[in-house]
C-alpha atoms as a PDB file:
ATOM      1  CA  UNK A   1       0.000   0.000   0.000  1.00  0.00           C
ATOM      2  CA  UNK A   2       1.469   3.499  -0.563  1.00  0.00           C
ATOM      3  CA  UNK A   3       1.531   6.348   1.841  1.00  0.00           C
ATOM      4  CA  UNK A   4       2.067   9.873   1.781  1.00  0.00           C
ATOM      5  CA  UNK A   5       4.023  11.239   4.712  1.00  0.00           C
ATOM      6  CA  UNK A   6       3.247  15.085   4.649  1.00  0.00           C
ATOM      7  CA  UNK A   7       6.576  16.568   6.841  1.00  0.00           C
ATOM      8  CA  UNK A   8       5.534  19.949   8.181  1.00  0.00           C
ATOM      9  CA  UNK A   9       7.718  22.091   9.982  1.00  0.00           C
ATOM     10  CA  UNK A  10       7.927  26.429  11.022  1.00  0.00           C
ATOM     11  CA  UNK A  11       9.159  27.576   7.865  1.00  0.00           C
ATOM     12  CA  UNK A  12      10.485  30.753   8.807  1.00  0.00           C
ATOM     13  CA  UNK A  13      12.959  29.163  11.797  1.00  0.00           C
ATOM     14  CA  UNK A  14      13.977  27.226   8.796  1.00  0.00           C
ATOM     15  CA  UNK A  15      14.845  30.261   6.901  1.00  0.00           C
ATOM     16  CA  UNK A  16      16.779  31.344   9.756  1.00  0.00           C
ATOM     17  CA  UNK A  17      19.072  28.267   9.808  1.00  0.00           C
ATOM     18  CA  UNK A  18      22.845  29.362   8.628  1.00  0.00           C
ATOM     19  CA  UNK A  19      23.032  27.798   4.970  1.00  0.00           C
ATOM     20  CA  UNK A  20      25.737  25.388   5.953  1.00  0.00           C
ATOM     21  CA  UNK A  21      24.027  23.639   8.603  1.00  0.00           C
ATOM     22  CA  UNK A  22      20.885  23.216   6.220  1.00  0.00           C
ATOM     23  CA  UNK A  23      23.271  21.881   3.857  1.00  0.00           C
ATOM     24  CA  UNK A  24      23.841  19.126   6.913  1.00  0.00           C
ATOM     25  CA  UNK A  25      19.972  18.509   7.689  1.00  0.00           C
ATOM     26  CA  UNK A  26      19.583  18.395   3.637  1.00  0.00           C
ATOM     27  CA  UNK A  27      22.120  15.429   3.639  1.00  0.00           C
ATOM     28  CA  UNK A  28      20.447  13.693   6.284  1.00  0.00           C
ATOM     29  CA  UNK A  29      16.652  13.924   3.992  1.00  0.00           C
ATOM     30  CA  UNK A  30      19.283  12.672   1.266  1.00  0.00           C
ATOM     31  CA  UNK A  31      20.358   9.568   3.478  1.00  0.00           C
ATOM     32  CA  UNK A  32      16.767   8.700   4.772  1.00  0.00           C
ATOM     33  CA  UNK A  33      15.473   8.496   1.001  1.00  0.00           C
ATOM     34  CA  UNK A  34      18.662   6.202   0.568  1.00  0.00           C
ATOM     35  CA  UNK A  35      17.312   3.996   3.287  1.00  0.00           C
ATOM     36  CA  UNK A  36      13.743   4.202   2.031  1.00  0.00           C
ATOM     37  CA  UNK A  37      15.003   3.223  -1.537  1.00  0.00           C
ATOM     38  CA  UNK A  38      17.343  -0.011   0.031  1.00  0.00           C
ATOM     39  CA  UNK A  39      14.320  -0.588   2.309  1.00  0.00           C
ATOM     40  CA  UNK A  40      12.251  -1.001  -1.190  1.00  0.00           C
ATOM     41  CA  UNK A  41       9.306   1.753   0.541  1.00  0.00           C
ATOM     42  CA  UNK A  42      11.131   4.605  -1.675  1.00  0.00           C
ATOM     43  CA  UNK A  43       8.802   6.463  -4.481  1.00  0.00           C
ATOM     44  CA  UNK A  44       8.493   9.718  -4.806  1.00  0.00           C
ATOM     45  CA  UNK A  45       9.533  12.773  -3.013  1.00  0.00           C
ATOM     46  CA  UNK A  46       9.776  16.751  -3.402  1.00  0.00           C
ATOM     47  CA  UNK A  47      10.147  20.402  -1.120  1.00  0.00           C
ATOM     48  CA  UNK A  48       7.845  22.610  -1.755  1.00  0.00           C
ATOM     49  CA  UNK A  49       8.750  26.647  -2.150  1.00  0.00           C
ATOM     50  CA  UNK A  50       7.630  28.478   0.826  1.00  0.00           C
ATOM     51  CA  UNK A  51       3.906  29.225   1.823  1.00  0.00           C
ATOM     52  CA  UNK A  52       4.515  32.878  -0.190  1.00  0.00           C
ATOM     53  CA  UNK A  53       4.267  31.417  -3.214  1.00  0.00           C
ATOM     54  CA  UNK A  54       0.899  29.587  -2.567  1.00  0.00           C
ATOM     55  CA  UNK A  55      -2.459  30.167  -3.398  1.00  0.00           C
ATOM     56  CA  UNK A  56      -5.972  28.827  -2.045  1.00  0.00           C
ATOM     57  CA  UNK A  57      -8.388  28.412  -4.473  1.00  0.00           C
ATOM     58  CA  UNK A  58     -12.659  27.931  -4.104  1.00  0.00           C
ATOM     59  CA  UNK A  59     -15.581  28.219  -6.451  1.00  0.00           C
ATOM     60  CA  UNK A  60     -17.904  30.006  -4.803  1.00  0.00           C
ATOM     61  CA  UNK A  61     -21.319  30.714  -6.297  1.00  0.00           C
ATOM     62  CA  UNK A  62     -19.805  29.839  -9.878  1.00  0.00           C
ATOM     63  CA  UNK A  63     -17.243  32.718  -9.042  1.00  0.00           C
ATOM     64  CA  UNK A  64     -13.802  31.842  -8.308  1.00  0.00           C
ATOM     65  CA  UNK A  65     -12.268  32.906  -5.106  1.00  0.00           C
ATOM     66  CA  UNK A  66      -8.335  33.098  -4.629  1.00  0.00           C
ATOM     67  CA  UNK A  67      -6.308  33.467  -1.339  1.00  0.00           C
ATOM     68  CA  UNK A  68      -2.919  34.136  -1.127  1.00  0.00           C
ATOM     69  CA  UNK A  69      -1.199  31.732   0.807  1.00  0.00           C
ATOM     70  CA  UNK A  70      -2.404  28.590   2.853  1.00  0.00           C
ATOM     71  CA  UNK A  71      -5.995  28.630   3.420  1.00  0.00           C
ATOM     72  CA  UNK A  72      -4.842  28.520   7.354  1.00  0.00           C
ATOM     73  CA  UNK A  73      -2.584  29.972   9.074  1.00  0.00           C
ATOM     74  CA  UNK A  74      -0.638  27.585  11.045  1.00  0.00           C
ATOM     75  CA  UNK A  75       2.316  26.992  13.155  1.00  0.00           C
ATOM     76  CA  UNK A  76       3.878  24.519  10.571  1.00  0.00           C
ATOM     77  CA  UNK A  77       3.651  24.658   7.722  1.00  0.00           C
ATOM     78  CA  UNK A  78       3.465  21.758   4.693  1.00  0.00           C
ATOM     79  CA  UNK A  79       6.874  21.808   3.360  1.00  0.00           C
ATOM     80  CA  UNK A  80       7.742  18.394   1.554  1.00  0.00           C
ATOM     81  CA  UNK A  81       6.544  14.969   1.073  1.00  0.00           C
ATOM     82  CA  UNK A  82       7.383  11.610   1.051  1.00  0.00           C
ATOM     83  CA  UNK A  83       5.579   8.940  -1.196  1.00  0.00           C
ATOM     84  CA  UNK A  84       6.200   5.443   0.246  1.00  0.00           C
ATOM     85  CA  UNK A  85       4.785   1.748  -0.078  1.00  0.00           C
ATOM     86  CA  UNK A  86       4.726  -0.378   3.357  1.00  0.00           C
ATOM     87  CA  UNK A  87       2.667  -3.483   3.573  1.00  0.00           C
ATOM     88  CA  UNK A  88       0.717  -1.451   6.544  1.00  0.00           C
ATOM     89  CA  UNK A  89       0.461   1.698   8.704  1.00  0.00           C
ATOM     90  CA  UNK A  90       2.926   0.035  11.441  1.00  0.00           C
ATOM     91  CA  UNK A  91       5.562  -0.223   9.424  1.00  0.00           C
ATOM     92  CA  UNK A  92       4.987   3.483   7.351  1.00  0.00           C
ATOM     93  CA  UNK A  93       5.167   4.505  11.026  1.00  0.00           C
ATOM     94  CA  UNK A  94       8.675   2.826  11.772  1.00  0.00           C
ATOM     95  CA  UNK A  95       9.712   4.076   8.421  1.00  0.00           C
ATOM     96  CA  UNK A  96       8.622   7.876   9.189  1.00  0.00           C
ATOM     97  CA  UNK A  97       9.878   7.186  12.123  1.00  0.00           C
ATOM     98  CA  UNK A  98      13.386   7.659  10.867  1.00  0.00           C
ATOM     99  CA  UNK A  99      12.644  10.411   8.820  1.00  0.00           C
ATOM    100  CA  UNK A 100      15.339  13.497  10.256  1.00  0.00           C
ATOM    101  CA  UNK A 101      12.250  16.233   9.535  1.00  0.00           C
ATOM    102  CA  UNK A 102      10.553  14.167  12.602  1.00  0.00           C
ATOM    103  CA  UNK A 103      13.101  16.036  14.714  1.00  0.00           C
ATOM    104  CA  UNK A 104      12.256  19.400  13.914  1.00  0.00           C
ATOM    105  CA  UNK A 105       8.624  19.084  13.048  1.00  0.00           C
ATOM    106  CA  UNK A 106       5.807  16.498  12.676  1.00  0.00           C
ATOM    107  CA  UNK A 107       5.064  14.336  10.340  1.00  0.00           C
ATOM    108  CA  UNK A 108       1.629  13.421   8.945  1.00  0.00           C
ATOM    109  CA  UNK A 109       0.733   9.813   7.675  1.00  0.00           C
ATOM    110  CA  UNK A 110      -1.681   8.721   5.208  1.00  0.00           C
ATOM    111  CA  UNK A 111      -2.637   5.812   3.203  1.00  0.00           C
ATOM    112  CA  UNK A 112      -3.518   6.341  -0.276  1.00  0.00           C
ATOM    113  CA  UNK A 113      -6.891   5.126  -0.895  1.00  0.00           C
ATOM    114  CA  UNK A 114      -6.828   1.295  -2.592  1.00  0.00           C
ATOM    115  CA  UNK A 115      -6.558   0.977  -6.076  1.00  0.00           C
ATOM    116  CA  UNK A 116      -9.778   0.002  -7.731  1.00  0.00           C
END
């Protein structure tokens, strides 16, 4: 079964962080996909730009609204993802588990639906 582990995290204290030591936390995401791809869970994975570059979008009323930003405003915020197969959520758990952005946020698991 795949999963999607959503890492979330304050992105401005990350912004703060001196570019060589997030050139050391970046190697560690580097070595967990590593172990994810030897582990045979690896699939997918990307960063996404920070939450100034989003918009929130809604039809309301035919008419579309647009937001800048996240819809909420949050502590953490979504910053990456993780797309991983694990025969079930216990062991996506011990496999998120190891994930360094556990450490300095959370990390939110979910099971794609089944395939039909």
């Amino acid at each position: 079964m795949k999963y999607l582990l959503m890492l979330y995290a304050d992105e401005k204290a990350g912004a703060a962080i001196p570019p060589e030591q997030m050139a050391g936390f970046m190697g560690k995401m580097h070595a967990y996909q590593e172990a994810l791809e030897k582990a045979g869970a690896f699939v997918a994975t990307a960063g996404l730009t920070p939450t100034s570059d989003a918009k929130t979008i809604k039809l309301d009323a035919g008419q579309l609204k647009v937001h800048d930003g996240p819809y909420a405003d949050t502590r953490e915020q979504f910053g990456g993802y993780y797309i991983m197969e694990a025969p079930d959520m216990n062991r996506a758990m011990e496999l998120a588990a190891q994930c360094p952005a556990a450490t300095w946020g959370s990390i939110e698991i979910r099971p794609f639906h089944a395939d039909r």
